[in-house]
C-alpha atoms as a PDB file:
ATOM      1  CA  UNK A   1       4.973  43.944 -32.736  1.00  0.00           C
ATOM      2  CA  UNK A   2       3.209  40.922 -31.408  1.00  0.00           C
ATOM      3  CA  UNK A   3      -0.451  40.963 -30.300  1.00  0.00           C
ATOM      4  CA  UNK A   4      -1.295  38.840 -27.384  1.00  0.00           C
ATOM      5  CA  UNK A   5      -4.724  36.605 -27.256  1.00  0.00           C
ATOM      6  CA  UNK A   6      -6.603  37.556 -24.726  1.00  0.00           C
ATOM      7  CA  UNK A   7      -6.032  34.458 -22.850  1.00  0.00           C
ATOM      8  CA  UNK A   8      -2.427  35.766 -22.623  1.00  0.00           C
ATOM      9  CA  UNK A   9      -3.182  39.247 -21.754  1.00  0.00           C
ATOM     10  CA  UNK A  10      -5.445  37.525 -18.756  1.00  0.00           C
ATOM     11  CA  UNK A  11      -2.525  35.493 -17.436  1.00  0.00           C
ATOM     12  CA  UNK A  12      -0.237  38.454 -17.479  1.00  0.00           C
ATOM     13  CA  UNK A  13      -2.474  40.907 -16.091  1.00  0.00           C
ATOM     14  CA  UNK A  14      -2.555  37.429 -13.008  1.00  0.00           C
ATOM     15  CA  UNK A  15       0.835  37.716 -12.799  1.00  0.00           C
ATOM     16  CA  UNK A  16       0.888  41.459 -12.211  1.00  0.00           C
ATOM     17  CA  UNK A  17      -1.287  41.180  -9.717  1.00  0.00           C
ATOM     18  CA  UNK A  18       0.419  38.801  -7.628  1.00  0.00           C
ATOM     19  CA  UNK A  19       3.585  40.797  -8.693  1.00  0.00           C
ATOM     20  CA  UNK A  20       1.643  44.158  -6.891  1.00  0.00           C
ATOM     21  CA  UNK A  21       0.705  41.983  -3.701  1.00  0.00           C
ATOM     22  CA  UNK A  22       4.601  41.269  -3.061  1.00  0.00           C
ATOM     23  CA  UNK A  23       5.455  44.116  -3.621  1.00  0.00           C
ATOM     24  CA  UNK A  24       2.916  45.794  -1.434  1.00  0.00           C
ATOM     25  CA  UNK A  25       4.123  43.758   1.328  1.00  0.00           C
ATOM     26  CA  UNK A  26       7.629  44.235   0.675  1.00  0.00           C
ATOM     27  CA  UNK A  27       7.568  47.585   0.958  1.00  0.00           C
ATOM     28  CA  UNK A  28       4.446  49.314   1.912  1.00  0.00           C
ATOM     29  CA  UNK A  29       5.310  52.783   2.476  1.00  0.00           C
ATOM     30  CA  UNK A  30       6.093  53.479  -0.998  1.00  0.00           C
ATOM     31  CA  UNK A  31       2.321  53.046  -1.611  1.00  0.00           C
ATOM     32  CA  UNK A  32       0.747  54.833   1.227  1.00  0.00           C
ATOM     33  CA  UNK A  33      -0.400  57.979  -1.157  1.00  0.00           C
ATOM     34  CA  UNK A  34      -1.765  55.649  -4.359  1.00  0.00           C
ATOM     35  CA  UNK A  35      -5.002  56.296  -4.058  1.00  0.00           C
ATOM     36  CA  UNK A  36      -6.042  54.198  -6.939  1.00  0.00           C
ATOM     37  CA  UNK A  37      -4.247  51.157  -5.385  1.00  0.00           C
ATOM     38  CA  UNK A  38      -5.786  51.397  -1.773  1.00  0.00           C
ATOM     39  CA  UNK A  39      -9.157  51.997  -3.128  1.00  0.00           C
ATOM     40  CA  UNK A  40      -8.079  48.288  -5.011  1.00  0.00           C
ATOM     41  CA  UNK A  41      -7.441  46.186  -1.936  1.00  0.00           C
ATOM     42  CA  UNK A  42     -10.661  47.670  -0.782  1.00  0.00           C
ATOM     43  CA  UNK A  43     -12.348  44.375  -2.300  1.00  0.00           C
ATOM     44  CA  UNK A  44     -11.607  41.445  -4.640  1.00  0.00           C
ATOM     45  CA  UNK A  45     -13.841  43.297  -7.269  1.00  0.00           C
ATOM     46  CA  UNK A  46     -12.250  46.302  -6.980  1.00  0.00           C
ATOM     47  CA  UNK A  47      -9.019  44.583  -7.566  1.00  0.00           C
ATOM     48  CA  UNK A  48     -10.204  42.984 -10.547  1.00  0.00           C
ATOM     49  CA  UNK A  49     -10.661  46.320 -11.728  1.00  0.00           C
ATOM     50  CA  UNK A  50      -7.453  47.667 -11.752  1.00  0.00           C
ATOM     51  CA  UNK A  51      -5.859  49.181 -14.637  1.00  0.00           C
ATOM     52  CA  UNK A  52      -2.077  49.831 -14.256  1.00  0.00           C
ATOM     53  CA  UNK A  53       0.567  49.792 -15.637  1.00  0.00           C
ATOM     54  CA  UNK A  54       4.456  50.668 -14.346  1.00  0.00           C
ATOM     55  CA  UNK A  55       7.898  48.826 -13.082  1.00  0.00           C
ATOM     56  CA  UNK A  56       8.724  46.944  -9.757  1.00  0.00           C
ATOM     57  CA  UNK A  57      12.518  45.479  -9.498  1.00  0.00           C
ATOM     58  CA  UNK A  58      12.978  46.438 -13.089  1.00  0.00           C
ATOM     59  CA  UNK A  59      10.476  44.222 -14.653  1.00  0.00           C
ATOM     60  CA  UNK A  60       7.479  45.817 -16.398  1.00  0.00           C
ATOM     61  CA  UNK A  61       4.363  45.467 -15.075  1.00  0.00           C
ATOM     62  CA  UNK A  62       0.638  45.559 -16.738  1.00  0.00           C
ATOM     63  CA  UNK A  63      -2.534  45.076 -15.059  1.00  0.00           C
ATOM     64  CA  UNK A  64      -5.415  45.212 -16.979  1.00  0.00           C
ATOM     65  CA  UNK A  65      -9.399  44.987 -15.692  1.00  0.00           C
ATOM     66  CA  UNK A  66     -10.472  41.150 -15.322  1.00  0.00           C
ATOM     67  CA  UNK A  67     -13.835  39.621 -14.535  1.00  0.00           C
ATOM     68  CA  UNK A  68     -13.855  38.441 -10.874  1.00  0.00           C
ATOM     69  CA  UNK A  69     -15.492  34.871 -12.142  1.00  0.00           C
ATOM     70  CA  UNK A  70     -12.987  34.546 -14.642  1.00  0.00           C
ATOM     71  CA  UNK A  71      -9.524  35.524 -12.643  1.00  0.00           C
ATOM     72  CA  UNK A  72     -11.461  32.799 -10.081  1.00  0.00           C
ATOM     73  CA  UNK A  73     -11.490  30.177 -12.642  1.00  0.00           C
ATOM     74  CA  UNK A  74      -8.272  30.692 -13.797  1.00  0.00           C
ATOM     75  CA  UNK A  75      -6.943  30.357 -10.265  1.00  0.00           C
ATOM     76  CA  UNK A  76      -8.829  27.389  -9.630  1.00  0.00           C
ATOM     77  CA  UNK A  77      -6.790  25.197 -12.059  1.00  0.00           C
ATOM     78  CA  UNK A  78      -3.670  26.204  -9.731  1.00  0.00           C
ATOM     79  CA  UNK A  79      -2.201  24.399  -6.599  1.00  0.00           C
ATOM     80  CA  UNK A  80      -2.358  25.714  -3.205  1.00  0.00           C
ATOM     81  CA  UNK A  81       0.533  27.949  -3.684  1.00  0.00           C
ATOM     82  CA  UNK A  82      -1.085  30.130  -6.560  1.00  0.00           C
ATOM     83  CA  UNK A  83      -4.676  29.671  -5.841  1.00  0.00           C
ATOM     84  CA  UNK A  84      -7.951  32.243  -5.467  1.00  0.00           C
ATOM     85  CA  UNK A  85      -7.419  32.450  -1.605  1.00  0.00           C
ATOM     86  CA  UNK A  86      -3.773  32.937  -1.497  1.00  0.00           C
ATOM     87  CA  UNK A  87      -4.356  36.024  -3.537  1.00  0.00           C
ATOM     88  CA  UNK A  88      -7.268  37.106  -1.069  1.00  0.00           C
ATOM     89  CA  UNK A  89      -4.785  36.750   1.711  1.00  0.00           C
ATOM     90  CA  UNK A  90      -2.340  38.503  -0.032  1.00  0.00           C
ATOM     91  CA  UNK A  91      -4.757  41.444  -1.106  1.00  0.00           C
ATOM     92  CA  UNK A  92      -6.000  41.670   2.404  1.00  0.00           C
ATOM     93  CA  UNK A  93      -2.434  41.619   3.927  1.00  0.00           C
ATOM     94  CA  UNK A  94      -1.333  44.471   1.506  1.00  0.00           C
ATOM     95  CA  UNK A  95      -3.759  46.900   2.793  1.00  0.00           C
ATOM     96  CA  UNK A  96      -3.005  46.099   6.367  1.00  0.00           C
ATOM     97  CA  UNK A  97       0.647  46.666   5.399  1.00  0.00           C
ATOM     98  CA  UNK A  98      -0.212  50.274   3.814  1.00  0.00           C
ATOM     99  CA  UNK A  99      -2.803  51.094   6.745  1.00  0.00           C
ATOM    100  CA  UNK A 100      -0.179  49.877   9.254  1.00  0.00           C
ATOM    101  CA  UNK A 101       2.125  52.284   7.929  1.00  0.00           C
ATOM    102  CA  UNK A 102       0.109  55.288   8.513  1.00  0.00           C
ATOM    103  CA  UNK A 103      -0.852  53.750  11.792  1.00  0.00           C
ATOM    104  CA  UNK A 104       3.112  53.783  12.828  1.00  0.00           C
ATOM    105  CA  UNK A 105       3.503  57.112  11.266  1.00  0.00           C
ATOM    106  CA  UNK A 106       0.967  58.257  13.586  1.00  0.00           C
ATOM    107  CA  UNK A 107       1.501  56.611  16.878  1.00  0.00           C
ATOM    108  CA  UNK A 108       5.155  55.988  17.551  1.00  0.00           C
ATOM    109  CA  UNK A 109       6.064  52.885  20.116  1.00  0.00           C
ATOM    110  CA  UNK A 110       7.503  53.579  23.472  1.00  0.00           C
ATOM    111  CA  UNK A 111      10.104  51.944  24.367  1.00  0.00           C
ATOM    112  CA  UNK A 112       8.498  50.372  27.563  1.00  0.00           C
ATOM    113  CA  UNK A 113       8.381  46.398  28.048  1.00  0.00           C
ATOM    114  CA  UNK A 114       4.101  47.217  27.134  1.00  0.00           C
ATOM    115  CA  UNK A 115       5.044  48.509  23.384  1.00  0.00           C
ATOM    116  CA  UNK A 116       7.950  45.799  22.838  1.00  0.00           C
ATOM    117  CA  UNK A 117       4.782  43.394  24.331  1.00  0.00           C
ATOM    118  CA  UNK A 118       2.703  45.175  22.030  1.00  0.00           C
ATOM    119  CA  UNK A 119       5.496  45.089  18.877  1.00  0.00           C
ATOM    120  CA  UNK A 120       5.930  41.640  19.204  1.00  0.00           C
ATOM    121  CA  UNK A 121       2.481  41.110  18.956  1.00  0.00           C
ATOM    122  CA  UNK A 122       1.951  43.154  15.947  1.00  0.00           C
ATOM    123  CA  UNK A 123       4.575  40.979  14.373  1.00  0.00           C
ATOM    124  CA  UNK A 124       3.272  37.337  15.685  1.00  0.00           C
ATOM    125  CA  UNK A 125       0.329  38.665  14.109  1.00  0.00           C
ATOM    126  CA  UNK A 126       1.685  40.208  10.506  1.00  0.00           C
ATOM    127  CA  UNK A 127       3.556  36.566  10.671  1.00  0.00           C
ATOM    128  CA  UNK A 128       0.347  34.112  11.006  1.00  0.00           C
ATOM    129  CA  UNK A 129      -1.579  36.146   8.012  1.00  0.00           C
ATOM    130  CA  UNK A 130       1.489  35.096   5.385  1.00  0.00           C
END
């Protein structure tokens, strides 16, 4: 059995992270009763704090707790397409996605040209935060 530096255990818990985020968006339904993970994309810090570990596609997945100034840094020496804000956005669009789920759940669309209006909307919306 290998040990991992902790430099490595910091990039992987990174990439489980991101890993979560898709996930989240993918398929938000499945986490509409985690408790621990809403309470997460309640706030970057509270992601940071996240301590999880489990499978999505297959892959294994391990998050463990990271200082907000370092998973910051570590992001900053990224591009655009794997930076700080693109996991905010993706964070913030995750707990849309599982509040948005409850929200259909709980008010079901008509099918009147005002709730397709409204549907397409939603969408145009869910669309521009990607």
């Amino acid at each position: 059995m290998t040990t991992l530096s902790k430099r490595e255990l910091i990039d992987r818990s990174i990439e489980g992270i991101f890993a979560l985020l898709y996930e989240i968006a993918r398929t938000p339904a499945s986490y509409v009763g985690n408790e621990r993970i809403i309470e997460a994309l309640k706030s970057q810090g509270n992601l940071c704090t996240l301590v999880m570990e489990s499978e999505i596609q297959g892959k294994p997945l391990r998050i463990q707790p990271i200082s907000l100034n370092t998973l910051k840094k570590r992001l900053s020496d990224n591009g655009p397409d794997r930076d700080f804000a693109l996991l905010d956005k993706l964070r913030v669009h995750a707990q849309q996605a599982i509040l948005g789920v409850n929200d259909k759940q709980a008010e079901p669309k008509k099918r009147s040209l005002n709730g397709l209006e409204d549907q397409i909307a939603d969408l145009e919306e869910s669309v521009a935060s990607l």
